[in-house]
C-alpha atoms as a PDB file:
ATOM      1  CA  UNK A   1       5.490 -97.942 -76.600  1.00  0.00           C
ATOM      2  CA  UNK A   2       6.419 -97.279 -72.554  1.00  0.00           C
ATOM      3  CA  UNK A   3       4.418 -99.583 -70.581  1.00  0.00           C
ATOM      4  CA  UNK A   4       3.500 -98.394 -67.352  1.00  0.00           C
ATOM      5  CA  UNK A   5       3.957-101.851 -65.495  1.00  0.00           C
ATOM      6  CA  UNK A   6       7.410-102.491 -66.757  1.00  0.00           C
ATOM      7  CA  UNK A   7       8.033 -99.229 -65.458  1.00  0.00           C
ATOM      8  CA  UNK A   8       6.542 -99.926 -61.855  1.00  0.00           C
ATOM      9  CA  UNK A   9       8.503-103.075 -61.923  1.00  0.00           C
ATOM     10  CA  UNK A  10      11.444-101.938 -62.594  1.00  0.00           C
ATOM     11  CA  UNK A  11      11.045 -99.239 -60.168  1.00  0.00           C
ATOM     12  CA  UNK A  12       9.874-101.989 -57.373  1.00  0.00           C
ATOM     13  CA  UNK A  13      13.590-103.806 -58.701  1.00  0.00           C
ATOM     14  CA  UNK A  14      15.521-101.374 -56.697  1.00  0.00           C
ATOM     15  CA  UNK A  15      15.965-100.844 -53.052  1.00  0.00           C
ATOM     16  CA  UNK A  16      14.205 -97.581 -52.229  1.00  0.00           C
ATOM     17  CA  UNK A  17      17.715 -95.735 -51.044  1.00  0.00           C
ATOM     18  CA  UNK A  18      18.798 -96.568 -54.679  1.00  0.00           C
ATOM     19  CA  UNK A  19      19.024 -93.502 -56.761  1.00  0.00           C
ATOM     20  CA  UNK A  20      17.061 -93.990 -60.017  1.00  0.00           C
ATOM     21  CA  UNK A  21      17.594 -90.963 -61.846  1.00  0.00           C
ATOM     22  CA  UNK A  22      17.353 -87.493 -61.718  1.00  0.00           C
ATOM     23  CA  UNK A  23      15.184 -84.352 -61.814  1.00  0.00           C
ATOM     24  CA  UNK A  24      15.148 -81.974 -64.614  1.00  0.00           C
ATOM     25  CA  UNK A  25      17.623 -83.444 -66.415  1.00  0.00           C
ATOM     26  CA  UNK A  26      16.083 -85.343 -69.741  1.00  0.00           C
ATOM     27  CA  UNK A  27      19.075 -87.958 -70.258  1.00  0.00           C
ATOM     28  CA  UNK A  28      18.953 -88.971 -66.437  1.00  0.00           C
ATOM     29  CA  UNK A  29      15.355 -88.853 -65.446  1.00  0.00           C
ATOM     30  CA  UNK A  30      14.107 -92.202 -64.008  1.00  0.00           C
ATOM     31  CA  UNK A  31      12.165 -92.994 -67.371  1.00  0.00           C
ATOM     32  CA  UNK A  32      15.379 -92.605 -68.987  1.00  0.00           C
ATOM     33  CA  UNK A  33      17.879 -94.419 -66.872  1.00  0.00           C
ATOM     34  CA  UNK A  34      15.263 -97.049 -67.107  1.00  0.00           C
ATOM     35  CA  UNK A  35      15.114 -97.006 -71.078  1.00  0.00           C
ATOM     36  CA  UNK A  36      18.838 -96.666 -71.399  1.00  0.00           C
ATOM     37  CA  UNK A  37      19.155 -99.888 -68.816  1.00  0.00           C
ATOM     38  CA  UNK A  38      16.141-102.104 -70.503  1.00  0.00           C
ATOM     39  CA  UNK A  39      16.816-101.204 -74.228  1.00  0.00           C
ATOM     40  CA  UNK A  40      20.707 -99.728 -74.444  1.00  0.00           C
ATOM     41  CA  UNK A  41      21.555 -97.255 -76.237  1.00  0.00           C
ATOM     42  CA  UNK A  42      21.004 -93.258 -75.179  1.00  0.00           C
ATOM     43  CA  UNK A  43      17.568 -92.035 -73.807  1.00  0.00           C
ATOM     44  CA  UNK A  44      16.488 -88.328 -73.456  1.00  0.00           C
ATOM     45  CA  UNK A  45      12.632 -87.633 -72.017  1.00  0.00           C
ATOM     46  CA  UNK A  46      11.677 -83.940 -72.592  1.00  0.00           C
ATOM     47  CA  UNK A  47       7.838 -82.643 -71.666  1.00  0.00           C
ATOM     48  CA  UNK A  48       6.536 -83.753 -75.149  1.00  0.00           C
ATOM     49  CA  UNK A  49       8.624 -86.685 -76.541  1.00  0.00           C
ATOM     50  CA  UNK A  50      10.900 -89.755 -75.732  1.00  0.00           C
ATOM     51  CA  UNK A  51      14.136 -89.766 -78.219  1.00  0.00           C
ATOM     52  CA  UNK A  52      16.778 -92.770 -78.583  1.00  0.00           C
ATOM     53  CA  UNK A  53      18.320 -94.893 -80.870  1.00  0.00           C
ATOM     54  CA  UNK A  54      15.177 -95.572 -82.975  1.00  0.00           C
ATOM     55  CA  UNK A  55      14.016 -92.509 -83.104  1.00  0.00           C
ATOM     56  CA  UNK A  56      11.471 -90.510 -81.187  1.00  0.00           C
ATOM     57  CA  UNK A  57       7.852 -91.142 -80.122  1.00  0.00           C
ATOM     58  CA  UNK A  58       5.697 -89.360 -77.942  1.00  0.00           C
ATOM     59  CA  UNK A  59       5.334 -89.596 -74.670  1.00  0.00           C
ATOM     60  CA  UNK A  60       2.098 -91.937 -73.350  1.00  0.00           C
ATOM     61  CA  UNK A  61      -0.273 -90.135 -70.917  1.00  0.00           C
ATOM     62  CA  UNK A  62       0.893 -91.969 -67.788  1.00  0.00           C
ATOM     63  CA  UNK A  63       4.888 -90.673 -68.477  1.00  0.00           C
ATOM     64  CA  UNK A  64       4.149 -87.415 -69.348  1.00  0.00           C
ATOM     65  CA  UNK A  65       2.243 -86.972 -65.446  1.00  0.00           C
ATOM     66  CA  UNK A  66       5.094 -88.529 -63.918  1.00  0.00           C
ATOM     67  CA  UNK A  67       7.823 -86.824 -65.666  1.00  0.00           C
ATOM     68  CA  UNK A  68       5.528 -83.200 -64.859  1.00  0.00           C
ATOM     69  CA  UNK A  69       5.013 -84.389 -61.431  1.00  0.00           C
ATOM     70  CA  UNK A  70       8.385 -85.096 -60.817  1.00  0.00           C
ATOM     71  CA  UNK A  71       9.618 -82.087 -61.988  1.00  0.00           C
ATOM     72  CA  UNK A  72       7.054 -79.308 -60.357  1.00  0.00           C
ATOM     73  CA  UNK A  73       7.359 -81.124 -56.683  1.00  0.00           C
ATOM     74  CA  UNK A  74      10.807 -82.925 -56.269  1.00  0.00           C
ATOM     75  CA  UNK A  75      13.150 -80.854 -54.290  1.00  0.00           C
ATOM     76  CA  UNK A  76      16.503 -82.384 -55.237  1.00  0.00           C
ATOM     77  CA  UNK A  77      17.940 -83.594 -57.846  1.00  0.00           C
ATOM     78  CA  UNK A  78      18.806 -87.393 -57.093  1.00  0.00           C
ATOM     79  CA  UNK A  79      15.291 -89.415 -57.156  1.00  0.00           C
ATOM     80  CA  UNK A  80      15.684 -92.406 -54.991  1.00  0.00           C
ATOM     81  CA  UNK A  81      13.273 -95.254 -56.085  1.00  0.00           C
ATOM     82  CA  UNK A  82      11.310 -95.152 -53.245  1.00  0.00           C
ATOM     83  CA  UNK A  83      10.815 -91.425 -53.704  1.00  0.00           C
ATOM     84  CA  UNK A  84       9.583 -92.164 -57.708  1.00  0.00           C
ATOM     85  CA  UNK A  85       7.490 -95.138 -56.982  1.00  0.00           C
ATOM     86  CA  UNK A  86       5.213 -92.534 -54.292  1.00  0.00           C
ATOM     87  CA  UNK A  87       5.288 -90.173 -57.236  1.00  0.00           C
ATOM     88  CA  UNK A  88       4.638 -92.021 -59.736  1.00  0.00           C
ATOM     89  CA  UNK A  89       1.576 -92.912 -57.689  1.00  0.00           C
ATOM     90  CA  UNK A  90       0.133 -89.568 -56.769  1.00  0.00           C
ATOM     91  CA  UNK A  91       1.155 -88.531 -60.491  1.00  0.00           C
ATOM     92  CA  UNK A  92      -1.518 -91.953 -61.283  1.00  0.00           C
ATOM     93  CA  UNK A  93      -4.037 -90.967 -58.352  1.00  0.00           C
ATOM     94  CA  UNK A  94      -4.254 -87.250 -59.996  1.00  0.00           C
ATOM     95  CA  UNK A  95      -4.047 -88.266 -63.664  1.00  0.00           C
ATOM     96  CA  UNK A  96      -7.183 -90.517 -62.834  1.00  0.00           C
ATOM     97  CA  UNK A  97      -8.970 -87.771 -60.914  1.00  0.00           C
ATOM     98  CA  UNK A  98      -8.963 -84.898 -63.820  1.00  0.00           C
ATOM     99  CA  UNK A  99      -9.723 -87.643 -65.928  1.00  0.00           C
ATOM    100  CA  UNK A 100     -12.883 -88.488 -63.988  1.00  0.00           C
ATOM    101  CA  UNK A 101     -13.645 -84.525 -63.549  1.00  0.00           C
ATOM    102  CA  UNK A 102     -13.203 -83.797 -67.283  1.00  0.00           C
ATOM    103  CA  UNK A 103     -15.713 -87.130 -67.777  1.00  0.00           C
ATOM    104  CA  UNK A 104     -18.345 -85.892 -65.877  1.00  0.00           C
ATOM    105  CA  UNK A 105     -20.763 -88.133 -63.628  1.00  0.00           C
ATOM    106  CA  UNK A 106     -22.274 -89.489 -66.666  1.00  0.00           C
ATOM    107  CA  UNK A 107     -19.086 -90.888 -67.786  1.00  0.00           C
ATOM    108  CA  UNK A 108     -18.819 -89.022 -71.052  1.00  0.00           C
ATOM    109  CA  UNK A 109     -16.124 -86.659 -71.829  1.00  0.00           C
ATOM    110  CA  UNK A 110     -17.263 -83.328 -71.858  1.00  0.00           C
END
């Protein structure tokens, strides 16, 4: 399973000029160049699923905003890590919000 904090980390490993992947394309995104770095092997992320050498899983909540974030609102194709680590946190800040709106005030899931 992806964990977000390894993720951040990594991200936080590179100078923020440092291009960490790309846009719209599911072999170079940043959760891919980061999977293909950490683990070896090939990585694709597509909307649903993360595929490599062991197979495919699907993508955790957290990925799946980022990757949909990144791809509605980046303009260009090269992601710097800078650039991902802001969108990774307003992809975060707006996961947690519809979260809380789909909860309610009572804290139940409606």
């Amino acid at each position: 399973m992806l964990d977000l904090q390894e993720f951040r980390a990594w991200l936080c490993s590179h100078e923020p000029h440092e291009v960490v992947g790309w846009a719209r394309i599911e072999y170079a995104c940043p959760i891919a160049t980061w999977l293909t770095e950490s683990r070896g092997g090939w990585w694709r992320v597509d909307g649903t699923h993360i595929r490599g050498p062991g197979g495919e899983e699907p993508l955790p909540g957290w990925a799946w905003a980022f990757i949909s974030h990144l791809d509605m609102y980046h303009s260009g194709p090269a992601l710097r890590a800078g650039e991902a680590l802001q969108m990774l946190e307003v992809a975060m800040t707006r996961t947690t919000y519809e979260r809380k709106e789909e909860e309610g005030n009572d804290g139940k899931r409606n």
